[in-house]
C-alpha atoms as a PDB file:
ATOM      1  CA  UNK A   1      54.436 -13.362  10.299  1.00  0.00           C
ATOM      2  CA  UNK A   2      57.904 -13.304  11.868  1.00  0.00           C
ATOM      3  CA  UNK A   3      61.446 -14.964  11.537  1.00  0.00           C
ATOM      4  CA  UNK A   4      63.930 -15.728  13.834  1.00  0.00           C
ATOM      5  CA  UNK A   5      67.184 -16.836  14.145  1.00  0.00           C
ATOM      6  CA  UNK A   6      68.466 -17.642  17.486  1.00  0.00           C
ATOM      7  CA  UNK A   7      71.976 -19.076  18.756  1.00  0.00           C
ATOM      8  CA  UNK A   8      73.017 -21.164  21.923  1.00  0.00           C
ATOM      9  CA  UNK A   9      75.418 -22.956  23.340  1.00  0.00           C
ATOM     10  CA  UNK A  10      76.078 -25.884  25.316  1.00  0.00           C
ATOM     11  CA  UNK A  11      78.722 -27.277  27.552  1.00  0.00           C
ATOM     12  CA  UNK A  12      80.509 -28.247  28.957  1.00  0.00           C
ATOM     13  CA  UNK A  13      79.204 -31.950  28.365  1.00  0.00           C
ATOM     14  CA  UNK A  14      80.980 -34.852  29.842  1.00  0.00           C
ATOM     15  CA  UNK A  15      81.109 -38.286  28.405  1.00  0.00           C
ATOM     16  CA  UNK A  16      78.712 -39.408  31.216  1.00  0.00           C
ATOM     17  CA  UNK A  17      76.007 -36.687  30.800  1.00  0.00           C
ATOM     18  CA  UNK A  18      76.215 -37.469  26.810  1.00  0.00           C
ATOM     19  CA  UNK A  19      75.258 -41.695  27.260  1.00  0.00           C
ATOM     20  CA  UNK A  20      72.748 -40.897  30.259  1.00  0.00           C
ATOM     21  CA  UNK A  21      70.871 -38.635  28.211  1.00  0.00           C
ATOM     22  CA  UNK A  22      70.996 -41.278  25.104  1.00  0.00           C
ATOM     23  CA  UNK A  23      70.543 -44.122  27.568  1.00  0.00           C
ATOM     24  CA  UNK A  24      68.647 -42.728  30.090  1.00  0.00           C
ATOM     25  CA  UNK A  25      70.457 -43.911  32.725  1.00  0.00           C
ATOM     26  CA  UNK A  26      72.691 -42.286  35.563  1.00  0.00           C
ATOM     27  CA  UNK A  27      76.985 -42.699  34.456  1.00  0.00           C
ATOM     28  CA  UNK A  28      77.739 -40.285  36.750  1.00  0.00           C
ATOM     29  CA  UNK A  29      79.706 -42.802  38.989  1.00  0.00           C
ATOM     30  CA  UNK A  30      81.585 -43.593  36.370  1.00  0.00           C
ATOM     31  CA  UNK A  31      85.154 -41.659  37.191  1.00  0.00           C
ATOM     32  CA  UNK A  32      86.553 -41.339  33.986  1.00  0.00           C
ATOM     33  CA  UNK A  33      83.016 -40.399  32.240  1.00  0.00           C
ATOM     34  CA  UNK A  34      82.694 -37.541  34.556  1.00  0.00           C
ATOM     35  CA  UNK A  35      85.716 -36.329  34.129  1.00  0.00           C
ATOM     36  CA  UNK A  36      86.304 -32.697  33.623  1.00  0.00           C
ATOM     37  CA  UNK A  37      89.488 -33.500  31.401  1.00  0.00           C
ATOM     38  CA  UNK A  38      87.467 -34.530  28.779  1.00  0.00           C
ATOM     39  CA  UNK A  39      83.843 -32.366  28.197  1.00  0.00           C
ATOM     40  CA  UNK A  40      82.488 -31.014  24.817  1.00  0.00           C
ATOM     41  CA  UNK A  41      80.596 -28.641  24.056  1.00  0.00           C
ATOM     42  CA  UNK A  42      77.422 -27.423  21.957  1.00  0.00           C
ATOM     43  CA  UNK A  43      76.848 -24.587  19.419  1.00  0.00           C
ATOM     44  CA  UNK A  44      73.718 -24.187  17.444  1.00  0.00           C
ATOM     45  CA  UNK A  45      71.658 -21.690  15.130  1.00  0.00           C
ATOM     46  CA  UNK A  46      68.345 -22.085  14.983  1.00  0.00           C
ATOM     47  CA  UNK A  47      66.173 -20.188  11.935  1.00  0.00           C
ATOM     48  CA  UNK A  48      62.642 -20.266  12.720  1.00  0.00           C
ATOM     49  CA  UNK A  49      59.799 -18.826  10.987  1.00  0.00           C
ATOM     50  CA  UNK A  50      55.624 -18.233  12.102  1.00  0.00           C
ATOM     51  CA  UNK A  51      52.782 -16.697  12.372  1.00  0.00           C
ATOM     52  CA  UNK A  52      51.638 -14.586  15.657  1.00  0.00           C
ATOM     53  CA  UNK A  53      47.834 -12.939  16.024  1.00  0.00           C
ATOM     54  CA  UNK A  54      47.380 -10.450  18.831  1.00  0.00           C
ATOM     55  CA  UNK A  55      45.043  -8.201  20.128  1.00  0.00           C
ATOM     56  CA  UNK A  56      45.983  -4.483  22.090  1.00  0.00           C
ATOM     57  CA  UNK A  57      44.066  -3.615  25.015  1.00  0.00           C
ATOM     58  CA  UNK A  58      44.225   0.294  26.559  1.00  0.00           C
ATOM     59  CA  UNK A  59      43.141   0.688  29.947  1.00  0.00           C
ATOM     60  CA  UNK A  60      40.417   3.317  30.219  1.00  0.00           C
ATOM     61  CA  UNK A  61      41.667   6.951  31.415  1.00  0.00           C
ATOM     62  CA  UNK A  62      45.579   5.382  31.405  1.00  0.00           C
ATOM     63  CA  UNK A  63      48.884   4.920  29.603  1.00  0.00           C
ATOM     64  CA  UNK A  64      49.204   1.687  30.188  1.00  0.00           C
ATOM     65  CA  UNK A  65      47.514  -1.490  28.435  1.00  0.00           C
ATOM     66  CA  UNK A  66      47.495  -4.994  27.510  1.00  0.00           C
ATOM     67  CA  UNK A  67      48.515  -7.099  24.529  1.00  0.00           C
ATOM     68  CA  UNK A  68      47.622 -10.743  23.812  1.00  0.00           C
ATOM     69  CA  UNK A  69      49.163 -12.894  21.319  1.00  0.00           C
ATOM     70  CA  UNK A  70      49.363 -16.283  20.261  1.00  0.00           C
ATOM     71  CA  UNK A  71      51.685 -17.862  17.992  1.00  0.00           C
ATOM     72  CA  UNK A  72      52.839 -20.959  15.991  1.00  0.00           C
ATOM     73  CA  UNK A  73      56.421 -21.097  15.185  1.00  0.00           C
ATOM     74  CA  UNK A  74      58.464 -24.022  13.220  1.00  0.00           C
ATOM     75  CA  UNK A  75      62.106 -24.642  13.153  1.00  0.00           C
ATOM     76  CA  UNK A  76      63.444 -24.323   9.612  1.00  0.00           C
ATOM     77  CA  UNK A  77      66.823 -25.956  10.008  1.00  0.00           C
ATOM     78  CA  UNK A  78      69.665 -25.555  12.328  1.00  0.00           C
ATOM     79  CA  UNK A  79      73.433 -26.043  12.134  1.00  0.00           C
ATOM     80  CA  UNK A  80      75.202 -27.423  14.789  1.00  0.00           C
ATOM     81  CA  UNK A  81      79.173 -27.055  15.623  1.00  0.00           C
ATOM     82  CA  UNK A  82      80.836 -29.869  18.179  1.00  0.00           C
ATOM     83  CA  UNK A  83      83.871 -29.981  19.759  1.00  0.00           C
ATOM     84  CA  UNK A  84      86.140 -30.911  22.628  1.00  0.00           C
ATOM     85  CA  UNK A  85      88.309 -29.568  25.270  1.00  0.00           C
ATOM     86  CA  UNK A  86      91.355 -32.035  23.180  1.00  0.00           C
ATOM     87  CA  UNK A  87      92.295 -30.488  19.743  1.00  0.00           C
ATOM     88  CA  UNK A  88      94.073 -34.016  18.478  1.00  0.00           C
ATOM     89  CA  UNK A  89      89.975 -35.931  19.433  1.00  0.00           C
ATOM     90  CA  UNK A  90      88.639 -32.811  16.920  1.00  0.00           C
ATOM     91  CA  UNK A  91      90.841 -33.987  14.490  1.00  0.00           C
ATOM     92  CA  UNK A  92      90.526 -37.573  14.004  1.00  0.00           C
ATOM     93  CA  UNK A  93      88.283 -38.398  11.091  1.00  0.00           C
ATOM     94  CA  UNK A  94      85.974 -41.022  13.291  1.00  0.00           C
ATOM     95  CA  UNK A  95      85.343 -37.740  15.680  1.00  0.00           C
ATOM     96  CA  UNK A  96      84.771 -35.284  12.575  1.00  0.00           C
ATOM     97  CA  UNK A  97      81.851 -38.265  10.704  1.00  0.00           C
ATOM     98  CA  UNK A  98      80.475 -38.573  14.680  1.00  0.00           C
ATOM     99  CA  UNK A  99      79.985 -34.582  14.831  1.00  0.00           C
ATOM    100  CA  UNK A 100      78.488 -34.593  11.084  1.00  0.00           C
ATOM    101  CA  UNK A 101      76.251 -37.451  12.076  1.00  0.00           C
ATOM    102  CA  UNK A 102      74.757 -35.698  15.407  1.00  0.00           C
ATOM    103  CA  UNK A 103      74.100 -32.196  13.494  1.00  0.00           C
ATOM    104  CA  UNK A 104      72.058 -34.207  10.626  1.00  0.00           C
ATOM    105  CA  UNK A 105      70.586 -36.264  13.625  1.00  0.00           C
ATOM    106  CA  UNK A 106      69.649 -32.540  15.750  1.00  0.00           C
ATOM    107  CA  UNK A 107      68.478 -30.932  12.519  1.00  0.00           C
ATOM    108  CA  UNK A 108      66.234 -33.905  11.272  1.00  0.00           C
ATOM    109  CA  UNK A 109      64.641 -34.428  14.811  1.00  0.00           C
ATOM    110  CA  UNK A 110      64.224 -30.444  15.431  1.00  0.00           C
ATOM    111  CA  UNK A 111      63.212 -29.750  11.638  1.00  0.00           C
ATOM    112  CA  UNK A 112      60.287 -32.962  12.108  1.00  0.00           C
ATOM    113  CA  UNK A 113      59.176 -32.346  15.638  1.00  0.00           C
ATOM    114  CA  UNK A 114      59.845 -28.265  16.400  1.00  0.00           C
ATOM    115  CA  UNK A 115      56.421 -26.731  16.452  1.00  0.00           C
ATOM    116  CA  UNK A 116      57.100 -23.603  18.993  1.00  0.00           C
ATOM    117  CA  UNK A 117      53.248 -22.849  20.312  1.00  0.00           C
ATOM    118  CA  UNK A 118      53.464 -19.384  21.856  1.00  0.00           C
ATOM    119  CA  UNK A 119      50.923 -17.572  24.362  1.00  0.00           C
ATOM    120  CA  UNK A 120      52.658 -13.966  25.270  1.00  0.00           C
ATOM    121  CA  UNK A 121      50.635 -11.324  27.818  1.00  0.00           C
ATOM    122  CA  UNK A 122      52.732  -7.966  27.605  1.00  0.00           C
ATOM    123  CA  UNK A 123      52.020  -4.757  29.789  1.00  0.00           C
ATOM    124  CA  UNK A 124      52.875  -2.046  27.505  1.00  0.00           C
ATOM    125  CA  UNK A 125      53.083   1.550  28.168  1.00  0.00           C
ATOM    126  CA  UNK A 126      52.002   4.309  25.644  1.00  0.00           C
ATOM    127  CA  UNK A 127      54.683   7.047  26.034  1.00  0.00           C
ATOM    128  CA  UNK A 128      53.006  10.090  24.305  1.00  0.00           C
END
């Protein structure tokens, strides 16, 4: 059994790459989407939790050997932290409800669907 946490970041993110990824669709001809002047950017913890089973290997007449794992893990929740390259955008209350509404949105969609299957083939070394 094994927990993680992990943190990442994102960005920068223009306006453009935002919608196509939402709409699937290409607004990177869009001048004033794409513009570097305005990008945001991404910061999230992850906590994850699971279970791994392995077995060890030793090569015959060597130091060396093999380990085999698999592994399940699932994302516990997450907490996610948006902002922009413009200060005054952060502070306007329709910008602070959109960046509480996309962490609830990440963290419900992660926390149903973020099953981590693992399959991990190390080479060890024995050292004494």
């Amino acid at each position: 059994m094994y927990g993680q946490y992990i943190h990442f970041s994102a960005g920068p993110i223009t306006p453009a790459d935002g919608l196509g990824i939402y709409f699937n669709r290409d607004f990177s001809g869009f001048n004033l989407l794409n513009s570097p002047a305005f990008v945001f950017n991404l910061q999230s913890n992850v906590w994850v939790t699971g279970l791994r089973v392995g077995r060890s290997f030793q090569f015959t007449d060597s130091r060396f050997g093999l380990n085999t794992e698999l592994g399940l893990g699932k994302i516990l929740t997450t907490k996610n932290t948006f902002s922009s390259n413009r200060s005054a955008v952060d502070a306007l209350g329709v910008t602070q409800r959109l960046y509480g509404n996309l962490d609830n949105e990440i963290d419900t969609k992660l926390r149903q669907y973020g099953y981590l299957p693992t399959l991990n083939i190390l080479l060890t070394y024995r050292l004494n």
